[in-house]
C-alpha atoms as a PDB file:
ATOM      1  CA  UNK A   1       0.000   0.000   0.000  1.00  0.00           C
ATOM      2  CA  UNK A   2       2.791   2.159   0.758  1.00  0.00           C
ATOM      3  CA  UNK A   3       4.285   1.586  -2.566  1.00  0.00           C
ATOM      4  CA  UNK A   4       1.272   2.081  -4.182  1.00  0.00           C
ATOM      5  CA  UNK A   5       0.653   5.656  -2.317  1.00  0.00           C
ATOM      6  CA  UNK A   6       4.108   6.939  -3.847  1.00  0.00           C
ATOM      7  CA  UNK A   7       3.401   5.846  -6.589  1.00  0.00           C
ATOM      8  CA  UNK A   8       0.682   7.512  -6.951  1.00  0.00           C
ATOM      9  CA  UNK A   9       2.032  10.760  -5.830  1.00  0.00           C
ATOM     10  CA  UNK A  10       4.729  10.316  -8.835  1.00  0.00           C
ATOM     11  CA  UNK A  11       1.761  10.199 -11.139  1.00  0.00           C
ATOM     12  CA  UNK A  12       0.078  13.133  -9.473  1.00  0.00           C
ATOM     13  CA  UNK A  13       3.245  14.891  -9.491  1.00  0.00           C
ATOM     14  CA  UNK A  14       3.018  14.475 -13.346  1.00  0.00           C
ATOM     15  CA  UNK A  15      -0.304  15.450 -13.804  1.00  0.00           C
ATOM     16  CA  UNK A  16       0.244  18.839 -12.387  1.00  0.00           C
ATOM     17  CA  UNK A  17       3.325  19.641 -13.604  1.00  0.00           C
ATOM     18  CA  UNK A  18       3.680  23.374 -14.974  1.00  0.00           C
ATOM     19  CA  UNK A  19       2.030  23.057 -19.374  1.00  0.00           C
ATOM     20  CA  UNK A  20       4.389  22.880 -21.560  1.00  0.00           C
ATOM     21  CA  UNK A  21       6.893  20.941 -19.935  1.00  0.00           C
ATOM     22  CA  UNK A  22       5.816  17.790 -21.460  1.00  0.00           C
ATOM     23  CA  UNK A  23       6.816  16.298 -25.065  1.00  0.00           C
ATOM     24  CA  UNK A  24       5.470  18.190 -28.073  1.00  0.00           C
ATOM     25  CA  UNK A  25       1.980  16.172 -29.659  1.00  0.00           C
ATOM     26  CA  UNK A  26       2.869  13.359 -31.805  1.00  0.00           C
ATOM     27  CA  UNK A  27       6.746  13.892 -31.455  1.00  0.00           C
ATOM     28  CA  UNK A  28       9.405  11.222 -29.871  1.00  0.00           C
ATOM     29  CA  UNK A  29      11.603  14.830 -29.358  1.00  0.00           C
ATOM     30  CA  UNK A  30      14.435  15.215 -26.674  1.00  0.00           C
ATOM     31  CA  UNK A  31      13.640  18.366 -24.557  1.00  0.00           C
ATOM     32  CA  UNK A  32      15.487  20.428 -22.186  1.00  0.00           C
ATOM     33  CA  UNK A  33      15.686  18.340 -18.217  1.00  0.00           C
ATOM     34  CA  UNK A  34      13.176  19.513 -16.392  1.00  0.00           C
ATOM     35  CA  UNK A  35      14.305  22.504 -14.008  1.00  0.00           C
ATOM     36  CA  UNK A  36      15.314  22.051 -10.754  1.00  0.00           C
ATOM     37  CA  UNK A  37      12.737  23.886  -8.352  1.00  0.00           C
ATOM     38  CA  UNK A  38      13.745  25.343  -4.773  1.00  0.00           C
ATOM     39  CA  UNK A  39      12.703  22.338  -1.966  1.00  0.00           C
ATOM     40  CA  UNK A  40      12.877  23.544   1.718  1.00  0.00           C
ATOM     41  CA  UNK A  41      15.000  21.113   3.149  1.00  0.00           C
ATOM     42  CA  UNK A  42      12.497  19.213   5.252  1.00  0.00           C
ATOM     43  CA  UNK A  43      10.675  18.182   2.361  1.00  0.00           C
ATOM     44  CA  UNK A  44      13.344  17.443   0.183  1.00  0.00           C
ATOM     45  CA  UNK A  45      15.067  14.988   3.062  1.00  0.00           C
ATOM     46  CA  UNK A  46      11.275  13.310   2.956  1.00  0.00           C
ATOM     47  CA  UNK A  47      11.511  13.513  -0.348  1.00  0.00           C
ATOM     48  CA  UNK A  48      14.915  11.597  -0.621  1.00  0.00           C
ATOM     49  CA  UNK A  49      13.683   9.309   2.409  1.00  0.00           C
ATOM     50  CA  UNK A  50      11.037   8.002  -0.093  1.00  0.00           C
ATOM     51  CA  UNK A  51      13.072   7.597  -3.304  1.00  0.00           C
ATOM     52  CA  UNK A  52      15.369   5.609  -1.198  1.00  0.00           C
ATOM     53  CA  UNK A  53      12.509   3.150   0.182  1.00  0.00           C
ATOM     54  CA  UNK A  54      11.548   2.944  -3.029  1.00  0.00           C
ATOM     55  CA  UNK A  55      14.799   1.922  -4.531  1.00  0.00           C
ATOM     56  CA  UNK A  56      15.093  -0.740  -1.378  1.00  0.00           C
ATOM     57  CA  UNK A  57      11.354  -1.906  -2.276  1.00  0.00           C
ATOM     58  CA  UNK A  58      13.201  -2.949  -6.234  1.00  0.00           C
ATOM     59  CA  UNK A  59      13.266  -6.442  -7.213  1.00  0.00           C
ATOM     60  CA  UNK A  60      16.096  -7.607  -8.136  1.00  0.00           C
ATOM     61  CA  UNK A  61      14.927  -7.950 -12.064  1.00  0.00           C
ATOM     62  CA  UNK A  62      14.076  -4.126 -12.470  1.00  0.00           C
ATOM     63  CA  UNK A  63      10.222  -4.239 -11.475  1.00  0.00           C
ATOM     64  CA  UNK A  64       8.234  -3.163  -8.444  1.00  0.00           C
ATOM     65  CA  UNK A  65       6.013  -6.348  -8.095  1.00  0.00           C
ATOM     66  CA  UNK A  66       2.127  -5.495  -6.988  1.00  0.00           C
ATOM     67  CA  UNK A  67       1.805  -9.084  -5.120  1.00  0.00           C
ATOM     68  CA  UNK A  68       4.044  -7.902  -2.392  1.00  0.00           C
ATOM     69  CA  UNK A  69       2.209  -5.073  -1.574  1.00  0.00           C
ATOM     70  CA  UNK A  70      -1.513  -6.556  -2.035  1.00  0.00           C
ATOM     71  CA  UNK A  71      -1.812  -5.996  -5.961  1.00  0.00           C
ATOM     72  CA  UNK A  72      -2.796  -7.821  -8.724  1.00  0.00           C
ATOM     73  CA  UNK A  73       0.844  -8.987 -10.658  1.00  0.00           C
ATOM     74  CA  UNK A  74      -1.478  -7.935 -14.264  1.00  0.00           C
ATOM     75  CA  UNK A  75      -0.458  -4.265 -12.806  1.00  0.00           C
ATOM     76  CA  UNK A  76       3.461  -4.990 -12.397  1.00  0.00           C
ATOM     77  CA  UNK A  77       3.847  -2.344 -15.706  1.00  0.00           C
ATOM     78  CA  UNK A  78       1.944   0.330 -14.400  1.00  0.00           C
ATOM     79  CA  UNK A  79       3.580  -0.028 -10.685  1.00  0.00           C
ATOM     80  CA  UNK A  80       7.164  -0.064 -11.736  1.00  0.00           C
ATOM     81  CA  UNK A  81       6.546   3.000 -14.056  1.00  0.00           C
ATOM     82  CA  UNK A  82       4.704   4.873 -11.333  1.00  0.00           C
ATOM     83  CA  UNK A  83       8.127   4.178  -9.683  1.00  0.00           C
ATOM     84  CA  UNK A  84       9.937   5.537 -12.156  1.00  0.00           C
ATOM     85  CA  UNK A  85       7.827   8.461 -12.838  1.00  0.00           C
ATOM     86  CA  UNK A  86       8.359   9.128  -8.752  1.00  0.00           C
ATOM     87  CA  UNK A  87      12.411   9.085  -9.494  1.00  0.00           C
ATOM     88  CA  UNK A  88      12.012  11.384 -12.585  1.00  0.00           C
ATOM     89  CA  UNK A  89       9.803  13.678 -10.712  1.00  0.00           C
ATOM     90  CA  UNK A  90      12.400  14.618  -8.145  1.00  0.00           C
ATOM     91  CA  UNK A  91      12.558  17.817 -10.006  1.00  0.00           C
ATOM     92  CA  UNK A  92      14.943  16.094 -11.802  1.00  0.00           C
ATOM     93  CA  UNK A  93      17.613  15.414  -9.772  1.00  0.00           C
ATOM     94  CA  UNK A  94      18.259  11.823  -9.036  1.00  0.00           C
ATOM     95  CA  UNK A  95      22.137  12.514  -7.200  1.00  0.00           C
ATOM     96  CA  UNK A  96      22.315   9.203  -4.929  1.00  0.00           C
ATOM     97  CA  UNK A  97      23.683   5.884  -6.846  1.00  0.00           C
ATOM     98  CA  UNK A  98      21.265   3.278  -5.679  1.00  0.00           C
ATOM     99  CA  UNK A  99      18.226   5.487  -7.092  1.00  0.00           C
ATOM    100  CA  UNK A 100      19.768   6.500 -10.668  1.00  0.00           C
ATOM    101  CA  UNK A 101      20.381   2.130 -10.628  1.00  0.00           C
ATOM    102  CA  UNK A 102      16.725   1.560  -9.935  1.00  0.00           C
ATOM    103  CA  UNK A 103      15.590   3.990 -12.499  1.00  0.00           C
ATOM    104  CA  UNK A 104      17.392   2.438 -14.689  1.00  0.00           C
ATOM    105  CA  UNK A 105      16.738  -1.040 -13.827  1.00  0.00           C
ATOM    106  CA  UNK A 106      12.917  -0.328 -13.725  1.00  0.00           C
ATOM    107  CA  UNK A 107      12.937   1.244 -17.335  1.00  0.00           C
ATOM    108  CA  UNK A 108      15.068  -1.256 -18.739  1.00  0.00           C
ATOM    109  CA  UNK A 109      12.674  -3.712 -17.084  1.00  0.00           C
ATOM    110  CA  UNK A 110       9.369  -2.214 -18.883  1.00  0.00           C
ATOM    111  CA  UNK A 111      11.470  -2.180 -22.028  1.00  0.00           C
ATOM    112  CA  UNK A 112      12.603  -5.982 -21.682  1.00  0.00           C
ATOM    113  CA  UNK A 113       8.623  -6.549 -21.746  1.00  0.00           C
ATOM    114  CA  UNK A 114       7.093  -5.316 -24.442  1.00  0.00           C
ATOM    115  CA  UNK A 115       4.812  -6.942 -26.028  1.00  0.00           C
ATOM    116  CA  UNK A 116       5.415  -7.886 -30.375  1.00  0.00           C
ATOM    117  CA  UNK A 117       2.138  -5.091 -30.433  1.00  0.00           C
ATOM    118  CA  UNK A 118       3.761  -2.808 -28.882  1.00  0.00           C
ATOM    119  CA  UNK A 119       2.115  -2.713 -26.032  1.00  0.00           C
ATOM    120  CA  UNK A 120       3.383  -3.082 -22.411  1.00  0.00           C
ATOM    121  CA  UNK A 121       1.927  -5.442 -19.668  1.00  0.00           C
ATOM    122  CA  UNK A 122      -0.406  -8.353 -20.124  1.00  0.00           C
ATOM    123  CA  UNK A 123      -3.242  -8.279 -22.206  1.00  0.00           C
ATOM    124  CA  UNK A 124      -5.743  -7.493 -19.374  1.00  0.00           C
ATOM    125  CA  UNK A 125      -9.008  -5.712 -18.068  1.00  0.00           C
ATOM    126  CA  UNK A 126      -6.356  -3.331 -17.428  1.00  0.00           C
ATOM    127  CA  UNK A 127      -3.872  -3.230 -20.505  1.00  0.00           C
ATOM    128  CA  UNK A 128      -4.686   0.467 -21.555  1.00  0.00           C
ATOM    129  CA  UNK A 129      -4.220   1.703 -17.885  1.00  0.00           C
ATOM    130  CA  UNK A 130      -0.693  -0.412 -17.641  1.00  0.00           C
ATOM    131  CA  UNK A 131       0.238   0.831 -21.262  1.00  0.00           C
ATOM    132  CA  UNK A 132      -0.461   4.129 -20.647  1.00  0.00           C
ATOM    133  CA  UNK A 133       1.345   4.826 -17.877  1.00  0.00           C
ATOM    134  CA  UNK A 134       4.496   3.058 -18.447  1.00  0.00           C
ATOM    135  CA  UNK A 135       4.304   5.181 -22.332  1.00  0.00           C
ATOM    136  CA  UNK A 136       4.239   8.341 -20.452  1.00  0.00           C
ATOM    137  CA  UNK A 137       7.165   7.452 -17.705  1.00  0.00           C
ATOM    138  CA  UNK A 138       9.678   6.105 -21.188  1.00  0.00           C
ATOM    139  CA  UNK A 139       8.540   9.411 -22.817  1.00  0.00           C
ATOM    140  CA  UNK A 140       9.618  10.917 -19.674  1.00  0.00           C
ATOM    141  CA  UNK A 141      12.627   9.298 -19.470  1.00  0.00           C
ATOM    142  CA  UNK A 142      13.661   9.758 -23.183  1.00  0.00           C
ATOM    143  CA  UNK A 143      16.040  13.273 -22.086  1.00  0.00           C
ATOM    144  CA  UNK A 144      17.842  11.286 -20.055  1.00  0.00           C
ATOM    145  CA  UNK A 145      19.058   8.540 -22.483  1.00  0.00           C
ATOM    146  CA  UNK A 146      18.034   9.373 -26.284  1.00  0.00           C
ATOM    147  CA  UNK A 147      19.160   6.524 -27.796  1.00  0.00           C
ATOM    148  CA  UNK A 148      17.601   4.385 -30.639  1.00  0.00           C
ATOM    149  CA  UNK A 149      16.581   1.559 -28.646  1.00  0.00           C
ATOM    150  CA  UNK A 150      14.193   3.687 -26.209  1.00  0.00           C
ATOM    151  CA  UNK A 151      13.242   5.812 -29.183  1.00  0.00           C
ATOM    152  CA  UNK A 152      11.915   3.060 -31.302  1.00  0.00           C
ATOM    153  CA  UNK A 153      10.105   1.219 -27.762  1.00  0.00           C
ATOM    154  CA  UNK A 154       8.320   4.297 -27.795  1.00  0.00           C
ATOM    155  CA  UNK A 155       7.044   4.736 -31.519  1.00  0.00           C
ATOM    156  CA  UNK A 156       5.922   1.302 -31.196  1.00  0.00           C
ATOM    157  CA  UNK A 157       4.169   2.326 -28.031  1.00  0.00           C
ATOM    158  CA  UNK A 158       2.512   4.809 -29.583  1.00  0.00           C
ATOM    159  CA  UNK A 159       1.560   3.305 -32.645  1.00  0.00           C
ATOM    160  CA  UNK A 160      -0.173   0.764 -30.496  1.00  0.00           C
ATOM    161  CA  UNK A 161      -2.206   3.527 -28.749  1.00  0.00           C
ATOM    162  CA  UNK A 162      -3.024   5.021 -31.843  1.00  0.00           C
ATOM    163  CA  UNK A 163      -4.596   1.966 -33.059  1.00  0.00           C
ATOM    164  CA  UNK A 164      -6.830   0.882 -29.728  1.00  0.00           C
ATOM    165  CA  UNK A 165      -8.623   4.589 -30.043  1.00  0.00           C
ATOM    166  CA  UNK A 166     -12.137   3.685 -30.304  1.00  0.00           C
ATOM    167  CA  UNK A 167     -14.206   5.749 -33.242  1.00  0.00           C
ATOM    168  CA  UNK A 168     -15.816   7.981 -30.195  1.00  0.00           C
ATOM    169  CA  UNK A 169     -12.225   9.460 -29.692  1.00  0.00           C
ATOM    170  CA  UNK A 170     -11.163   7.760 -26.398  1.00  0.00           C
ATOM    171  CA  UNK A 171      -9.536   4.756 -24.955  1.00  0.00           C
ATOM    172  CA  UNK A 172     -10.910   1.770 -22.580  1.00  0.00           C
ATOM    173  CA  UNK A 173      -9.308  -0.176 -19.990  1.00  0.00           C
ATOM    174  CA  UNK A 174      -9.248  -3.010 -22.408  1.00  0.00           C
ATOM    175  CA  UNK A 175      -6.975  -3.197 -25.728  1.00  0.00           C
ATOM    176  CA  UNK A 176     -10.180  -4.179 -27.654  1.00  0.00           C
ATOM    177  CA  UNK A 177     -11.475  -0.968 -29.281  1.00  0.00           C
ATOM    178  CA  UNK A 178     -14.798  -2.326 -28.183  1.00  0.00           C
ATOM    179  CA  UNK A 179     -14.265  -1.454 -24.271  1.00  0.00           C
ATOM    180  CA  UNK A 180     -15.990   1.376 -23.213  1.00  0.00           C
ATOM    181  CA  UNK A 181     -14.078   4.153 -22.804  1.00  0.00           C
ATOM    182  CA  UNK A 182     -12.752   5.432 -19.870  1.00  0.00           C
ATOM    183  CA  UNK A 183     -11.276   8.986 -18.427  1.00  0.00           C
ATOM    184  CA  UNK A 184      -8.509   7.295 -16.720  1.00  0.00           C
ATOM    185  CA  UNK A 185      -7.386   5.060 -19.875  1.00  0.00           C
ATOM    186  CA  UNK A 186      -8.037   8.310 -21.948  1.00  0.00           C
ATOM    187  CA  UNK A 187      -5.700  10.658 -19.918  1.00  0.00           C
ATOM    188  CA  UNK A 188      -3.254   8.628 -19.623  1.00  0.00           C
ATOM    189  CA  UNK A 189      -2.746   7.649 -23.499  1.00  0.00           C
ATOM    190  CA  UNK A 190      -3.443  10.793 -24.652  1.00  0.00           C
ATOM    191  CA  UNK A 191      -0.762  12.625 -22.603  1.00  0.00           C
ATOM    192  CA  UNK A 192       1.774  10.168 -24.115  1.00  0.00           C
ATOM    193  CA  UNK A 193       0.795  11.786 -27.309  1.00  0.00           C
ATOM    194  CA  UNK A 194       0.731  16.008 -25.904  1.00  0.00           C
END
């Protein structure tokens, strides 16, 4: 649960982070880093308290696995790129070893696993969700190690989106264009493409 909950303020994090800071609509472009912003020192020791749980909370192949904290494993893509989306929104700055290694182990995990689609995470009630998510936390990612590998993991990615939208406009939960769509499934796949 306590996984889950930082995980979830990574995502938050994301959603609310300042416009424009996000990658251009339909482009696989390398930005600027984000900026670093001014932390009061309290928070940003809580901050680095959490990153480093996190990193301890790691398996040892790269994921953050939802059965060990009373999940579903189906979710295992989603959870680990929450987890990465919590190290990349540390305005930034990921300084101590142990948390740049789990960053990289958990993307290189998500990237070891996807699927011949495309698509990330098993094909689930809940693929869109998982797919989603870990789309926007490699897009995320991408300044921090533009090479060809990650770039073409992420046109595939987005192809895949681009082919589950429904003729309404949105997304479901489901891969099936026949889901009904859902806000959640929408936001997330359509930020991977603003």
């Amino acid at each position: 649960a306590i996984l889950l909950a930082f995980a979830g303020i990574a995502a938050v994090a994301y959603w609310l982070r300042p416009a424009g800071t996000g990658p251009a609509a339909g482009a696989v472009a390398v930005g600027p880093a984000p900026k670093e912003v001014s932390v009061p020192e309290q928070k940003s020791q809580a901050i680095s308290g959490a990153l480093q749980w996190l990193a301890s909370a790691q398996e040892a192949d790269g994921a953050w696995d939802p059965v060990k904290w009373g999940g579903k494993k189906e979710y295992e893509a989603s959870l680990t790129s929450m987890a990465v989306l919590a190290f990349l929104r540390n305005n930034g700055a990921v300084r101590a070893p142990e948390q740049k290694g789990a960053l990289k182990s958990g993307v290189d995990h998500v990237l070891g696993r996807q699927n011949a689609d495309g698509s990330f995470g098993p094909d689930c009630t809940g693929r869109m969700y998982n797919h989603g998510i870990t789309t926007v936390a490699l897009l995320e990612y991408l300044p921090r190690r533009d090479d060809a590998k990650l770039r073409e993991a992420i046109g595939r990615a987005i192809g895949f989106i681009r082919g589950q939208q429904h003729s309404s406009g949105g997304w479901g939960y489901e891969k099936k264009p026949t889901s009904q769509a859902n806000t959640s499934a929408n936001s997330r796949d359509f930020s991977s493409w603003v």
